[in-house]
Protein backbone atom coordinates (compact mmCIF):
# COMPACT_ATOMS: atom_id res chain seq x y z
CA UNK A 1 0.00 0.00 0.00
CA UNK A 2 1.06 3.82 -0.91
CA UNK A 3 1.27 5.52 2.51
CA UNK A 4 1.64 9.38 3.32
CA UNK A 5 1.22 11.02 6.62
CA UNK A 6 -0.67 13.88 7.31
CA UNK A 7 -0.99 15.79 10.61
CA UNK A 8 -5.20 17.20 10.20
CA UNK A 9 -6.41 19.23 13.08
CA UNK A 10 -9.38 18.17 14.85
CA UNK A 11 -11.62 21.26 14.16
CA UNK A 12 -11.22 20.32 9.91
CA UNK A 13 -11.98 16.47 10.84
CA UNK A 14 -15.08 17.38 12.84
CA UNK A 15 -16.36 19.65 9.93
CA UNK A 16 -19.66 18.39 8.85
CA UNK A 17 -20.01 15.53 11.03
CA UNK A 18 -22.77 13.20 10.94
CA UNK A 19 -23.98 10.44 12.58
CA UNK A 20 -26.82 8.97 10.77
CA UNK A 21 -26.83 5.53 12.47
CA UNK A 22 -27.80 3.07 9.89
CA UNK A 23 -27.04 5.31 7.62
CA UNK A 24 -23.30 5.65 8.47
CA UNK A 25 -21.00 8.35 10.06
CA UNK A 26 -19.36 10.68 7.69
CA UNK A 27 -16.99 13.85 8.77
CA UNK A 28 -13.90 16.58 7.65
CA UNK A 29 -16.32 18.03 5.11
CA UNK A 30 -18.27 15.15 3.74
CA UNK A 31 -15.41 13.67 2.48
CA UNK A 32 -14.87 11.01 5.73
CA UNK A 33 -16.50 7.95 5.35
CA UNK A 34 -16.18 6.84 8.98
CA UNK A 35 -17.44 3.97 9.35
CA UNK A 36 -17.28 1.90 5.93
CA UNK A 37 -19.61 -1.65 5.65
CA UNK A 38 -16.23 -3.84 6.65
CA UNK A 39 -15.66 -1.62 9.98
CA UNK A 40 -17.26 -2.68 13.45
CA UNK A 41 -19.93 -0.62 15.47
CA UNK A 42 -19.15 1.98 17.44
CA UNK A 43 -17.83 -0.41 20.98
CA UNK A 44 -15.95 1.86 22.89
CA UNK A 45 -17.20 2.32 26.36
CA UNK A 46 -17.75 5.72 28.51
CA UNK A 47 -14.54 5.65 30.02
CA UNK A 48 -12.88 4.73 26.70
CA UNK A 49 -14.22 7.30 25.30
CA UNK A 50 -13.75 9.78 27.89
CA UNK A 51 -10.14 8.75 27.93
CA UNK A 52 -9.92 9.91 24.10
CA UNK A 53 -10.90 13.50 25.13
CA UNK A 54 -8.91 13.75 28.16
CA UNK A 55 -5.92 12.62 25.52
CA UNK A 56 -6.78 15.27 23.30
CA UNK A 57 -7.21 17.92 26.01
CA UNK A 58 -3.71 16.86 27.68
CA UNK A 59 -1.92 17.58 24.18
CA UNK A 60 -1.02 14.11 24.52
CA UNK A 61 -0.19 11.70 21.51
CA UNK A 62 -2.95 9.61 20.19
CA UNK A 63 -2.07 6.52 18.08
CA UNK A 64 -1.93 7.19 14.68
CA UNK A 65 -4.67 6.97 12.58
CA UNK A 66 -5.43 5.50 9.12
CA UNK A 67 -7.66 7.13 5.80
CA UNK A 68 -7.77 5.27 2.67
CA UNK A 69 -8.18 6.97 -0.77
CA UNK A 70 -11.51 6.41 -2.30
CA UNK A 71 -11.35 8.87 -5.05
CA UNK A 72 -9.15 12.39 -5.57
CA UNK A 73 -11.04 13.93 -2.72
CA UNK A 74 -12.26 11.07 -0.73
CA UNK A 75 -11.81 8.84 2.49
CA UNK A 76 -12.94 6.10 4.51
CA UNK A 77 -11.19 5.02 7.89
CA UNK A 78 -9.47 2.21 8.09
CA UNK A 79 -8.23 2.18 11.52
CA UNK A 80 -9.66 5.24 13.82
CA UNK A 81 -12.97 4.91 13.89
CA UNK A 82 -13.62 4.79 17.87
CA UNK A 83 -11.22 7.77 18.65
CA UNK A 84 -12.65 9.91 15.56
CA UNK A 85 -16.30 9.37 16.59
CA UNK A 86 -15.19 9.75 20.54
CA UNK A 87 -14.12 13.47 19.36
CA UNK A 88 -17.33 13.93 17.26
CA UNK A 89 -20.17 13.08 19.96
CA UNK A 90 -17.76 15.22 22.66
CA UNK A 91 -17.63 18.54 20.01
CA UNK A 92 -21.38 17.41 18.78
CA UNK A 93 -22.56 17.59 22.63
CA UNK A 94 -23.65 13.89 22.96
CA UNK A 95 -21.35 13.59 26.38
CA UNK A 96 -19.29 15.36 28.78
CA UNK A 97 -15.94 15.11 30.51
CA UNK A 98 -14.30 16.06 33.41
CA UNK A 99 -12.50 20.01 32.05
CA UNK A 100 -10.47 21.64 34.45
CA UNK A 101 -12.10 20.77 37.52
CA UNK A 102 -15.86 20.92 36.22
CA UNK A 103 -18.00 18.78 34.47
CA UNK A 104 -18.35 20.11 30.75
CA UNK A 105 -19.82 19.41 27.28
CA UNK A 106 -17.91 20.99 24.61
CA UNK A 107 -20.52 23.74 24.47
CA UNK A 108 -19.83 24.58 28.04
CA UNK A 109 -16.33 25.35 27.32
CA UNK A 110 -14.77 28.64 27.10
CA UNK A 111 -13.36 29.33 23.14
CA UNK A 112 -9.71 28.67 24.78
CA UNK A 113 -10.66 25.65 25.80
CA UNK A 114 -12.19 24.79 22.90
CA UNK A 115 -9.57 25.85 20.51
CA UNK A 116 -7.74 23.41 23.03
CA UNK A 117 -9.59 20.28 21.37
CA UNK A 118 -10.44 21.95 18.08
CA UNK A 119 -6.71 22.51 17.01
CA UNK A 120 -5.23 19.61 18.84
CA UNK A 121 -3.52 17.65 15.60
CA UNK A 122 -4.35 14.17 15.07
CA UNK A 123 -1.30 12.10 12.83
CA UNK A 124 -3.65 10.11 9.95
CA UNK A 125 -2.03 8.20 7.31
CA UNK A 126 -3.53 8.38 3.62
CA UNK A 127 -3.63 4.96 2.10
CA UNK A 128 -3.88 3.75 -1.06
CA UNK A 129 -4.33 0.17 -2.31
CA UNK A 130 -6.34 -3.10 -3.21
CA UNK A 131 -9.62 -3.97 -1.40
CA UNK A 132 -7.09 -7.20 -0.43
CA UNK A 133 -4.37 -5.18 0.98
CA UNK A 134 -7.15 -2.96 2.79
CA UNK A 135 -9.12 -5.79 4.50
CA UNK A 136 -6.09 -7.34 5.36
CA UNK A 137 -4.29 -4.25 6.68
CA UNK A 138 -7.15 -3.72 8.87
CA UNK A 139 -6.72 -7.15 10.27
CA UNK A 140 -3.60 -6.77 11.43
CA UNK A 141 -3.42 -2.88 12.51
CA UNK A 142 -6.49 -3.80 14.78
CA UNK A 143 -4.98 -6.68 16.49
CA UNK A 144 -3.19 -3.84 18.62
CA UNK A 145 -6.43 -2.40 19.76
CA UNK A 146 -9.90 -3.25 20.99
CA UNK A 147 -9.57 -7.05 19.67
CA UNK A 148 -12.00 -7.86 17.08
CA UNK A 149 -14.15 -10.49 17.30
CA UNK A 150 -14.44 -13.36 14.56
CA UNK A 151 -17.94 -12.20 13.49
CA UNK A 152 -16.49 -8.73 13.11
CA UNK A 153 -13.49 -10.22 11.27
CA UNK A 154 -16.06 -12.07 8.89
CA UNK A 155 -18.00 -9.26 8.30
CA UNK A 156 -14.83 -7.38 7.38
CA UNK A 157 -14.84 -10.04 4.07
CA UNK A 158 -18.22 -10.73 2.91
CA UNK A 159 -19.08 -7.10 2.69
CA UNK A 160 -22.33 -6.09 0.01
CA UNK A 161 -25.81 -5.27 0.19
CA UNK A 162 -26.29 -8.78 2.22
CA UNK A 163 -24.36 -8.22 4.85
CA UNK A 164 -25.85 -4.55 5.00
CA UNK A 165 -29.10 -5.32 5.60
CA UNK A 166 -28.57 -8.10 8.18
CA UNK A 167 -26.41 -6.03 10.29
CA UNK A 168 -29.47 -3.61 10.09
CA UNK A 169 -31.51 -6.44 11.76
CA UNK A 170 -29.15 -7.98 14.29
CA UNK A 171 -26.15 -5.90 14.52
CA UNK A 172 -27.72 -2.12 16.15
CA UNK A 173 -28.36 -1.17 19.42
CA UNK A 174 -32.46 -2.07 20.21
CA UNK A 175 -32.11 -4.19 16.46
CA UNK A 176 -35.09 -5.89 15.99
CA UNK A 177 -33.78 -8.97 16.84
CA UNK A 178 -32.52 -7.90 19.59
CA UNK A 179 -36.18 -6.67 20.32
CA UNK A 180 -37.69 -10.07 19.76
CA UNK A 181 -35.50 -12.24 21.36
CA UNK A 182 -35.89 -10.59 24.71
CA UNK A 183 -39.61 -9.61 24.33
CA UNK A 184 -40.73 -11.71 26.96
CA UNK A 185 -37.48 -12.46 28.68
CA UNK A 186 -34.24 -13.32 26.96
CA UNK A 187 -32.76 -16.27 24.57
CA UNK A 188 -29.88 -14.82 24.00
CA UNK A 189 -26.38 -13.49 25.91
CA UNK A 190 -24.10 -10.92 24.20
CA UNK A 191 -24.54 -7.73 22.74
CA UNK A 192 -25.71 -7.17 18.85
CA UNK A 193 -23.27 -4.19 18.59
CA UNK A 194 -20.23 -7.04 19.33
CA UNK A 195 -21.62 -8.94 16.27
CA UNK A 196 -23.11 -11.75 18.74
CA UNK A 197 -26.35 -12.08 18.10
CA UNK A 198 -26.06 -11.93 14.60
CA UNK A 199 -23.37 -15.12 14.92
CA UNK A 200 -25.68 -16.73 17.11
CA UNK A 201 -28.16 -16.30 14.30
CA UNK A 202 -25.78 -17.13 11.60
CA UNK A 203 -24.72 -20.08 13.97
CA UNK A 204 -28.49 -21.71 14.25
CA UNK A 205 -29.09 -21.26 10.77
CA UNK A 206 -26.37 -23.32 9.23
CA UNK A 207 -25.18 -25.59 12.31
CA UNK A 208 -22.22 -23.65 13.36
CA UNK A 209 -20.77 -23.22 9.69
CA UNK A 210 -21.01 -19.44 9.68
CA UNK A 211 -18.18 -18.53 7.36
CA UNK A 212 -20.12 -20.84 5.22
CA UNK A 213 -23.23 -19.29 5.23
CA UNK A 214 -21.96 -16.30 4.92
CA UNK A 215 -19.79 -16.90 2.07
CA UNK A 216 -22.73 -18.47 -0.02
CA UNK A 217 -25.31 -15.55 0.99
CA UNK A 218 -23.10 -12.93 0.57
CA UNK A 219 -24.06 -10.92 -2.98
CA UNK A 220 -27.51 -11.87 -1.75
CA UNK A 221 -29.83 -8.59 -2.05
CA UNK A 222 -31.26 -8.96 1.71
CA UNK A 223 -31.29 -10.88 4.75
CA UNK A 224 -35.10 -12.16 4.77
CA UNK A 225 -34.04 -15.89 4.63
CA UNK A 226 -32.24 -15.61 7.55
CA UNK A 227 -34.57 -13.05 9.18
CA UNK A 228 -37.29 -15.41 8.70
CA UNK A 229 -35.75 -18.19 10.01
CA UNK A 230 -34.71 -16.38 13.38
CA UNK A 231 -38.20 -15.50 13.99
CA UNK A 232 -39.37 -18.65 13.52
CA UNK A 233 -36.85 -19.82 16.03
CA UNK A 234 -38.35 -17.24 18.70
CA UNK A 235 -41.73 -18.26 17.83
CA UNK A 236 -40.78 -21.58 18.25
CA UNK A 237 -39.33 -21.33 21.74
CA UNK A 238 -42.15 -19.18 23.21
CA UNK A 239 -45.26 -21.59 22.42
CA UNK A 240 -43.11 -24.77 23.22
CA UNK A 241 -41.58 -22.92 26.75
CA UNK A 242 -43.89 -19.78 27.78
CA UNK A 243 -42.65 -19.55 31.59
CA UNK A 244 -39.25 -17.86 30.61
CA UNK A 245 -36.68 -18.68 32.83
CA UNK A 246 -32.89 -16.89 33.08
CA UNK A 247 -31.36 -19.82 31.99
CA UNK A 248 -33.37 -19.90 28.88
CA UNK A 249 -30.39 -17.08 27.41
CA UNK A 250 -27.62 -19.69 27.40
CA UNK A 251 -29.59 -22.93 25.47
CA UNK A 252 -28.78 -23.57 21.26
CA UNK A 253 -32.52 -23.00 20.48
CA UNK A 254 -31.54 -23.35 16.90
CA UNK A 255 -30.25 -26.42 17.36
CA UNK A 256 -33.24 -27.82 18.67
CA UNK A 257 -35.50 -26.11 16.25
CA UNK A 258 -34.04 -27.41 13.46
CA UNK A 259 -34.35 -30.91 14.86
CA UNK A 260 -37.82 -30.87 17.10
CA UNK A 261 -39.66 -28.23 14.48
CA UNK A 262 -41.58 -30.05 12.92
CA UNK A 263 -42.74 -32.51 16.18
CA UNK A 264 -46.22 -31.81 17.99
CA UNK A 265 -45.11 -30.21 22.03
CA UNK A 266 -47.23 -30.38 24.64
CA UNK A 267 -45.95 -26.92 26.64
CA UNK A 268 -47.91 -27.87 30.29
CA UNK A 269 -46.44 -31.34 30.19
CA UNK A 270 -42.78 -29.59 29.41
CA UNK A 271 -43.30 -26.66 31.96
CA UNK A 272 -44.10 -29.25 34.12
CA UNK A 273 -40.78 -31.03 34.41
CA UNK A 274 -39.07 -28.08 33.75
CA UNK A 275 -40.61 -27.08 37.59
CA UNK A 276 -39.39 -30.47 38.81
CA UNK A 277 -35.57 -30.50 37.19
CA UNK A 278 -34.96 -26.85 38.05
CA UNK A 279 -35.50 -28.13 41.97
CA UNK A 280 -33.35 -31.47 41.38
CA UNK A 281 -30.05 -30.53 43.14
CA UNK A 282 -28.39 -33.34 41.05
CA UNK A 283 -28.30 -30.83 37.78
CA UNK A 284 -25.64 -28.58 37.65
CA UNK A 285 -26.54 -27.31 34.58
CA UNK A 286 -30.16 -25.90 34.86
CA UNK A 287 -30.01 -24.78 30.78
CA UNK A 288 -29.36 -28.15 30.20
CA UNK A 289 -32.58 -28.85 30.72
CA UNK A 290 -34.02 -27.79 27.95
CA UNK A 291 -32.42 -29.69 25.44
CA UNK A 292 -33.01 -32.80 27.70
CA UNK A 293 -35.96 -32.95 27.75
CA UNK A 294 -36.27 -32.96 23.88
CA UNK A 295 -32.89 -35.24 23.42
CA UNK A 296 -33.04 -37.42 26.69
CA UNK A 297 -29.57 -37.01 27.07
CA UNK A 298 -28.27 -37.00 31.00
CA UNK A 299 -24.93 -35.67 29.34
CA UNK A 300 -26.88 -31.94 29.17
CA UNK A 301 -27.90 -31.87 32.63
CA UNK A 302 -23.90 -32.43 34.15
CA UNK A 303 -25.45 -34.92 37.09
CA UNK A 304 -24.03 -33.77 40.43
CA UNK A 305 -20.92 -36.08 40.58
CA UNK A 306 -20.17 -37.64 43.75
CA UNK A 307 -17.50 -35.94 45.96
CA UNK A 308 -14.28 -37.91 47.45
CA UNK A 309 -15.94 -39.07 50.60
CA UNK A 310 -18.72 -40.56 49.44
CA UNK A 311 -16.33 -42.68 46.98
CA UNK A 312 -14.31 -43.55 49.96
CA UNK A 313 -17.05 -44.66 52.38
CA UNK A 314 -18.51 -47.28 49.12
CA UNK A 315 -14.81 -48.07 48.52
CA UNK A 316 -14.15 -49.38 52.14
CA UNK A 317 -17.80 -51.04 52.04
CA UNK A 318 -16.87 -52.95 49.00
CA UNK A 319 -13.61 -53.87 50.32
CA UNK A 320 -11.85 -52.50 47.44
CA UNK A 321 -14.29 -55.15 45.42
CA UNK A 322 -15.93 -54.36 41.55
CA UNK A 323 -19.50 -55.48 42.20
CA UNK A 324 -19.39 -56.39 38.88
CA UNK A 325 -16.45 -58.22 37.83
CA UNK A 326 -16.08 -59.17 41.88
CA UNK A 327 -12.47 -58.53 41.53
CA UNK A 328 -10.01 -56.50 43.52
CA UNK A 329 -8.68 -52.89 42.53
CA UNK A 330 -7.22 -49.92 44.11
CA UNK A 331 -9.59 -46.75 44.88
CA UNK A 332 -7.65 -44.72 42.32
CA UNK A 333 -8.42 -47.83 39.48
CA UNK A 334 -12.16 -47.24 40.37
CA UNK A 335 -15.13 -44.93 39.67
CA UNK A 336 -18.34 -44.29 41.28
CA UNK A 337 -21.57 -45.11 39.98
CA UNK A 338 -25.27 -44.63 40.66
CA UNK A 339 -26.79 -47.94 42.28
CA UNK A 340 -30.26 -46.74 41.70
CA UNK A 341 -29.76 -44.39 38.25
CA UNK A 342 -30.47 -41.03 38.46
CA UNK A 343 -33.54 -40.95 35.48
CA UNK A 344 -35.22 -43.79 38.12
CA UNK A 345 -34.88 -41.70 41.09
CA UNK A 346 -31.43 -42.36 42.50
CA UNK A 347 -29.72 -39.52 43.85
CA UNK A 348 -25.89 -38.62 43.94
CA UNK A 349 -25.73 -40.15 47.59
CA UNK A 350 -23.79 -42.04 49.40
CA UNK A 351 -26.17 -44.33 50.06
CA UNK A 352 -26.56 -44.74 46.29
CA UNK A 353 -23.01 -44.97 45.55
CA UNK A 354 -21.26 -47.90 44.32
CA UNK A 355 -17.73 -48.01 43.10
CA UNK A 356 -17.15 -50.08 40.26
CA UNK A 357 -13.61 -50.95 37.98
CA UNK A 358 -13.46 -48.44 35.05
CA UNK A 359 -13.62 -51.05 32.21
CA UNK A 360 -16.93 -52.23 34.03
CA UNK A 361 -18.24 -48.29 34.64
CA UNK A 362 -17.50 -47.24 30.96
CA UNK A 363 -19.29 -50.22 29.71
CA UNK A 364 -22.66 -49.98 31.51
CA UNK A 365 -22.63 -46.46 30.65
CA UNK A 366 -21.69 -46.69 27.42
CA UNK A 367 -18.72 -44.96 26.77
């Protein structure tokens, strides 16, 4: 890439900015593209960004920034966009800062202090080069910084009118799928502006291949396949489980959905064990449940397993005896088993503990 650096004053990089949310960012002029379709969300939090403005205010060197060439008179950032748009809410009067003793938006500030922040210089380098060398550049130079996720590194790639349009419905503050999924109580952790929902989404939809998905949908006009399909997962999960419980954020709904869709649910006769399992102090993992009771598989629930005592106490019982195999091993050659199994009542006990040799354990469970 063709580098040059510039040193631009903060009061030309602030001219004409605008933050039109969906629509973009752009600054110095109209010529700034800030934030371009391969460049996260704006992630930086309050004291982040406060620390950008008490930087500037100090005099103090901020890390150099990067512009690349879009046309004779054009820009778009490649690296910079947190610190620009830090300095653009602070001078547009979205925020204020600690300024000489007082808390101050910029409009509060006397015109020294604001020539202060307005002709502090920031160092940008002009690039010029391949969409390659760009997407790759910006790889690297944001290792360094806040660390970008691997939906934000994806999104970075398959950039077009596809990728617009679903970060429009999972990738904004209040998004509408960030609406629906916790309308009700929520079904999903993370925050859309980090990229997780929509990998969640992207996740559930093609079973974990998201580069994948991506790469096949990608010149795609619009996201309504995948839209579609998330709604139907929500839809899905509210009529089968309608008492939302907090541990209903961490479960792979779109795994089950695309499994259990099409089967016939009885909701009472779910919510009912639901009540009972959440109360069993044998699972460890209550948002295992879920998935349990559509899979029957005890491996979702992690069974309470029993502690060093209780293998002790069956061990010196036994006699150091395999009540299977009826032959001899040390306690460290043997694990402990339910007598009575825990989906016919048995509890993790001592009473119901039984040590058995490992060959004889692994085969009556399975393994």
């Amino acid at each position: 890439m063709k580098i040059d650096l510039h040193r631009i004053k903060v009061r030309e990089v602030i001219d004409g900015y605008k933050d039109s949310a969906e629509e973009g960012v752009v600054a110095y002029g109209g010529k700034l593209d800030v934030r371009p379709k391969y460049q996260r969300e704006f992630v930086y939090k309050d004291k982040q960004r406060d620390a950008v403005i008490d930087t500037v205010k100090k005099g103090f060197p901020l890390n150099v920034m990067y512009w690349v060439k879009t046309g004779a008179d054009s820009f778009e950032v490649l690296d910079g966009q947190q610190r620009t748009i830090s300095i653009g809410q602070y001078a547009n009067g979205d925020f204020s800062v600690d300024f000489n003793g007082r808390t101050a938006m910029f409009h509060n500030l006397t015109k020294e202090e604001k020539d202060q922040i307005l002709d502090y210089e920031l160092m940008v380098y002009f690039c010029e080069g391949t969409d390659k060398e760009k997407l790759d550049w910006f790889k690297i130079i944001n290792i360094a910084g806040e660390k970008l996720t691997d939906q934000e590194l994806r999104n970075a790639v398959y950039t077009g009118s596809w990728l617009s349009d679903v970060k429009l419905k999972f990738s904004k503050s209040n998004c509408a799928a960030y609406l629906l999924a916790n309308d009700g109580g929520a079904l999903l952790t993370g925050s859309p502006i980090r990229q997780e929902y929509l990998e969640t989404a992207l996740s559930w939809i093609n079973n974990g291949e998201v580069a994948e998905y991506m790469a096949k949908h990608q010149h795609d006009k619009n996201a309504n396949e995948l839209w579609e399909y998330f709604q139907n997962v929500i839809a899905w999960v509210r009529k089968a489980f309608p008492n939302h419980r907090k541990e209903m954020a961490n479960v792979n709904w779109g795994e089950l959905y695309n499994q259990f869709e099409d089967e016939k649910l009885d909701a009472k006769k779910l919510e009912a064990e639901v009540t009972k399992l959440m109360q069993d102090e044998d699972v460890t993992k209550k948002s295992g449940i879920y998935p349990y009771l559509l899979t029957s598989q005890e491996r979702h629930l992690s069974i309470r397993a029993f502690n060093d005592k209780m293998k002790r106490e069956a061990y010196e019982r036994q006699k150091g005896v395999c009540v299977k195999c009826r032959k001899e091993f040390a306690l460290e050659e043997m694990e402990a088993d339910h007598i009575t199994p825990w989906h016919e009542g048995g509890k993790t006990t001592a009473k119901n503990c039984q040590m058995l040799c490992k060959q004889d354990n692994r085969t009556k469970s399975g393994k």
